[in-house]
Protein backbone atom coordinates (compact mmCIF):
# COMPACT_ATOMS: atom_id res chain seq x y z
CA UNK A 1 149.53 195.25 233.17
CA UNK A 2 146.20 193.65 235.24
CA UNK A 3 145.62 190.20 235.67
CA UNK A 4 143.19 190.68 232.94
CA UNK A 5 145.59 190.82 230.43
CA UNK A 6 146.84 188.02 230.88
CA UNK A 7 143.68 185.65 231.12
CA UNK A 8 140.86 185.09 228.37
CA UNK A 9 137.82 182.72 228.68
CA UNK A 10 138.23 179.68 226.80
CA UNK A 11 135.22 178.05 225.93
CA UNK A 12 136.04 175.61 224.95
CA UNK A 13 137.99 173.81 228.69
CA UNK A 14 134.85 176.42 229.80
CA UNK A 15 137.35 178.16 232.31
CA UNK A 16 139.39 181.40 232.39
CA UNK A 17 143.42 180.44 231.01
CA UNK A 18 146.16 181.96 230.71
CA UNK A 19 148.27 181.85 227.11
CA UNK A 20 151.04 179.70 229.50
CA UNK A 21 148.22 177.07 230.12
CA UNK A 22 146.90 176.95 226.85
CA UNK A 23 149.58 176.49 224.81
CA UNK A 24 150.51 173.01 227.80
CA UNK A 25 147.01 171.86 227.31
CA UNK A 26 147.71 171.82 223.69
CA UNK A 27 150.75 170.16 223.81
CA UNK A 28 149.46 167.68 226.01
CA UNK A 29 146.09 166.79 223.55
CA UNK A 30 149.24 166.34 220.80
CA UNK A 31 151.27 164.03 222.64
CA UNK A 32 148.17 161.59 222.92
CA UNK A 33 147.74 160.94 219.61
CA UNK A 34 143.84 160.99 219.76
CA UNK A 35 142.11 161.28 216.50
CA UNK A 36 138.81 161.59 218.17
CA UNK A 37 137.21 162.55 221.33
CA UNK A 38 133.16 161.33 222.13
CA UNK A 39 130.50 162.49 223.72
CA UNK A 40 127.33 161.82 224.88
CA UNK A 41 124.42 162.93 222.55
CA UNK A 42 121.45 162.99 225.03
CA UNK A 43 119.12 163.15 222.23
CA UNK A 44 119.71 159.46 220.90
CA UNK A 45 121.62 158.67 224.12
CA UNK A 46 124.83 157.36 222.13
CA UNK A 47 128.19 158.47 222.17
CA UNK A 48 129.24 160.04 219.04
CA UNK A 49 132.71 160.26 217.92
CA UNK A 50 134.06 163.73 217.60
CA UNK A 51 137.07 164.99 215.33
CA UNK A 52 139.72 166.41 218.02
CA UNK A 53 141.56 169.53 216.42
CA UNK A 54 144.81 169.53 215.62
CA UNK A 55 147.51 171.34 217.42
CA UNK A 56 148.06 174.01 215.03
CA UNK A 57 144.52 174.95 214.44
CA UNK A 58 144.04 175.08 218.87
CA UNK A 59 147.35 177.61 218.61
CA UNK A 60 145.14 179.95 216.33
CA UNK A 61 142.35 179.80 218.08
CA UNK A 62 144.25 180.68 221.09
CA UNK A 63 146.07 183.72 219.08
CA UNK A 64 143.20 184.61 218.71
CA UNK A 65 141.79 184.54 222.12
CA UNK A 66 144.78 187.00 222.84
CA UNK A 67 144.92 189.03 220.62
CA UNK A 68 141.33 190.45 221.72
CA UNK A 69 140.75 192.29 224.63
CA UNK A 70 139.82 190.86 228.32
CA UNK A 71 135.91 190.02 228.26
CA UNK A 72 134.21 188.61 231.62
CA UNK A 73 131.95 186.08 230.51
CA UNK A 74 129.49 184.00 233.03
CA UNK A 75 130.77 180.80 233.88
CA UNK A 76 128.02 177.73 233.06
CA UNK A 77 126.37 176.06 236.02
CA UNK A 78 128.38 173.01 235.52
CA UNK A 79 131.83 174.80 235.86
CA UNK A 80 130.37 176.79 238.42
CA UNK A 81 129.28 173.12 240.31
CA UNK A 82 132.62 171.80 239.77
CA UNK A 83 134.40 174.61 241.14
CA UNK A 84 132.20 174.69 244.73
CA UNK A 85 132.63 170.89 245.01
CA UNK A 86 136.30 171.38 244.78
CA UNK A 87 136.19 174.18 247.83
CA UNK A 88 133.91 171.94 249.49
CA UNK A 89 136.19 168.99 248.99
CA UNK A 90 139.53 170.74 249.80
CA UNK A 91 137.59 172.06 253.68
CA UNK A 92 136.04 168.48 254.63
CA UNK A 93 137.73 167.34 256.85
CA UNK A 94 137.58 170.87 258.80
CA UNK A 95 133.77 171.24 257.92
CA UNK A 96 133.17 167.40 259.45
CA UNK A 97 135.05 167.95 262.32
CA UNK A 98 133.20 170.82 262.97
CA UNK A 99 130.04 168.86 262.47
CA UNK A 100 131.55 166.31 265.20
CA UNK A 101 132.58 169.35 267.50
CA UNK A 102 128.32 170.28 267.73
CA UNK A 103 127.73 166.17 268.83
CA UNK A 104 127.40 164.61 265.58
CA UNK A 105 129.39 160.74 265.47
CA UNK A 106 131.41 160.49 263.09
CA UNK A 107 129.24 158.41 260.76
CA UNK A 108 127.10 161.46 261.13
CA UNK A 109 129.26 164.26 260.15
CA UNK A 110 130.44 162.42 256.94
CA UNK A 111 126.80 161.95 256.19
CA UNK A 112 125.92 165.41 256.88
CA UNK A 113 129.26 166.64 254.66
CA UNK A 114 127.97 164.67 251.76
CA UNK A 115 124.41 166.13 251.92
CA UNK A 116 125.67 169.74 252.03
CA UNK A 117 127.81 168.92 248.76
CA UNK A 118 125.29 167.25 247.31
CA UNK A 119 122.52 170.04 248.19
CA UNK A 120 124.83 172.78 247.01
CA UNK A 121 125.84 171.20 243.56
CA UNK A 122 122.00 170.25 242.99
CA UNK A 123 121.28 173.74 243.76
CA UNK A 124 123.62 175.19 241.21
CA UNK A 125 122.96 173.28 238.62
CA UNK A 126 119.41 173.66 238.92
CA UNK A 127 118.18 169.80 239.82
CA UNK A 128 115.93 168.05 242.67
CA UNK A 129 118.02 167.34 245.97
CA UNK A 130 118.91 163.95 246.00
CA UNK A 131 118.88 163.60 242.55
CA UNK A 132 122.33 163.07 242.39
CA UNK A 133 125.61 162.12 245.02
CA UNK A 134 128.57 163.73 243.93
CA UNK A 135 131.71 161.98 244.35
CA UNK A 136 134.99 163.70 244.08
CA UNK A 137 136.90 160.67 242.43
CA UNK A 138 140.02 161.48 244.04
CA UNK A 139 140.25 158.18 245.94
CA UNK A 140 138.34 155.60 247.26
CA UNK A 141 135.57 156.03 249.82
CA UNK A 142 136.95 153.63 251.89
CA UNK A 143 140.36 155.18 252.17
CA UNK A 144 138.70 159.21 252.38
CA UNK A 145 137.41 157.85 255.23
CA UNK A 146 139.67 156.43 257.14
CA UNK A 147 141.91 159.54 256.19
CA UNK A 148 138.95 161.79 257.74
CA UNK A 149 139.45 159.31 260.38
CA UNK A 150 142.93 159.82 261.40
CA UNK A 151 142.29 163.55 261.25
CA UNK A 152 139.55 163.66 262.88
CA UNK A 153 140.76 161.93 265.68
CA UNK A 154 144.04 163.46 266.22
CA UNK A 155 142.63 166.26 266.64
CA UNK A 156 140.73 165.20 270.06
C-alpha cells in the first residue's frame, strides 16, 4: 500500500487528508454547534451566511472521497501561498540571522525577512509587490521580535 492510498484531495479544507483527519475535522465542526459558516461575497462585498453541513452528510462525502482511487489534483494559489509562508515562517529566524551574518542590523534583516515573504506570497498568488504584508498571526510582532532577538543574539 503507497501513501497514495491513503490520502485524497479534499476540496473542500483545499488540502490533501487522510480518512484519520477527516473524520477529526468532522467531529470537531460537530462539537461546535455552528449552524452556519459566512463568507465574504466580493461581488456585493457582504458576508453571506452559509448553511454548514451536517456531520453525517461530511462522512459521505468523505466515503466517498475513499472509495475512489488516488487523483493528484493542483493545489490553488492560495493553499499554495499559505503553505510557502508557513516554510518561510518556520526558517526565520535562521534566514534573518543569515541576513545579519552578510552585515545587515538587525532592524534590517527582519525588514528584509518580511519583504522576501511578502514578495514570494505576492508572487504566487499572482498580485503587485507590496500589495499586501503577510502576517503569520501566530503571536504578536512585538514578542516575534524580541524572540528573533534572543536567538539571534545567542548565537554571537
Amino acid at each position: 500500500m503507497t501513501d497514495n492510498d491513503n490520502v485524497r484531495y479534499w476540496a473542500r479544507v483545499g488540502m490533501y487528508v487522510t480518512r484519520d483527519f477527516a473524520e477529526e475535522w468532522i467531529e470537531k465542526i460537530g462539537e461546535t454547534d455552528a449552524r452556519t459558516g459566512r463568507y465574504l461575497d466580493d461581488d456585493i462585498e457582504e458576508y453571506i451566511d452559509s448553511p454548514v453541513p451536517s456531520p453525517g452528510s461530511l462522512k459521505r462525502e468523505v466515503d466517498s472521497l475513499f472509495e475512489e482511487p488516488f487523483e493528484e489534483v493542483e493545489l490553488p494559489d492560495d493553499i499554495k501561498a499559505i503553505m510557502v509562508a508557513e516554510e518561510m515562517q518556520r526558517n526565520r529566524v535562521s534566514r534573518i540571522k543569515e541576513l545579519k551574518g552578510e552585515g545587515y542590523s538587525l532592524e534590517e534583516s527582519k525588514e528584509m525577512f518580511q519583504q522576501e515573504m511578502d514578495d514570494a506570497v505576492c508572487e504566487i498568488l499572482g498580485v503587485e509587490s507590496g500589495s499586501l504584508s503577510v502576517g503569520m498571526g501566530y503571536e504578536a510582532e512585538e514578542e516575534s521580535d524580541s524572540e528573533v532577538s534572543e536567538d539571534v543574539e545567542s548565537a554571537e
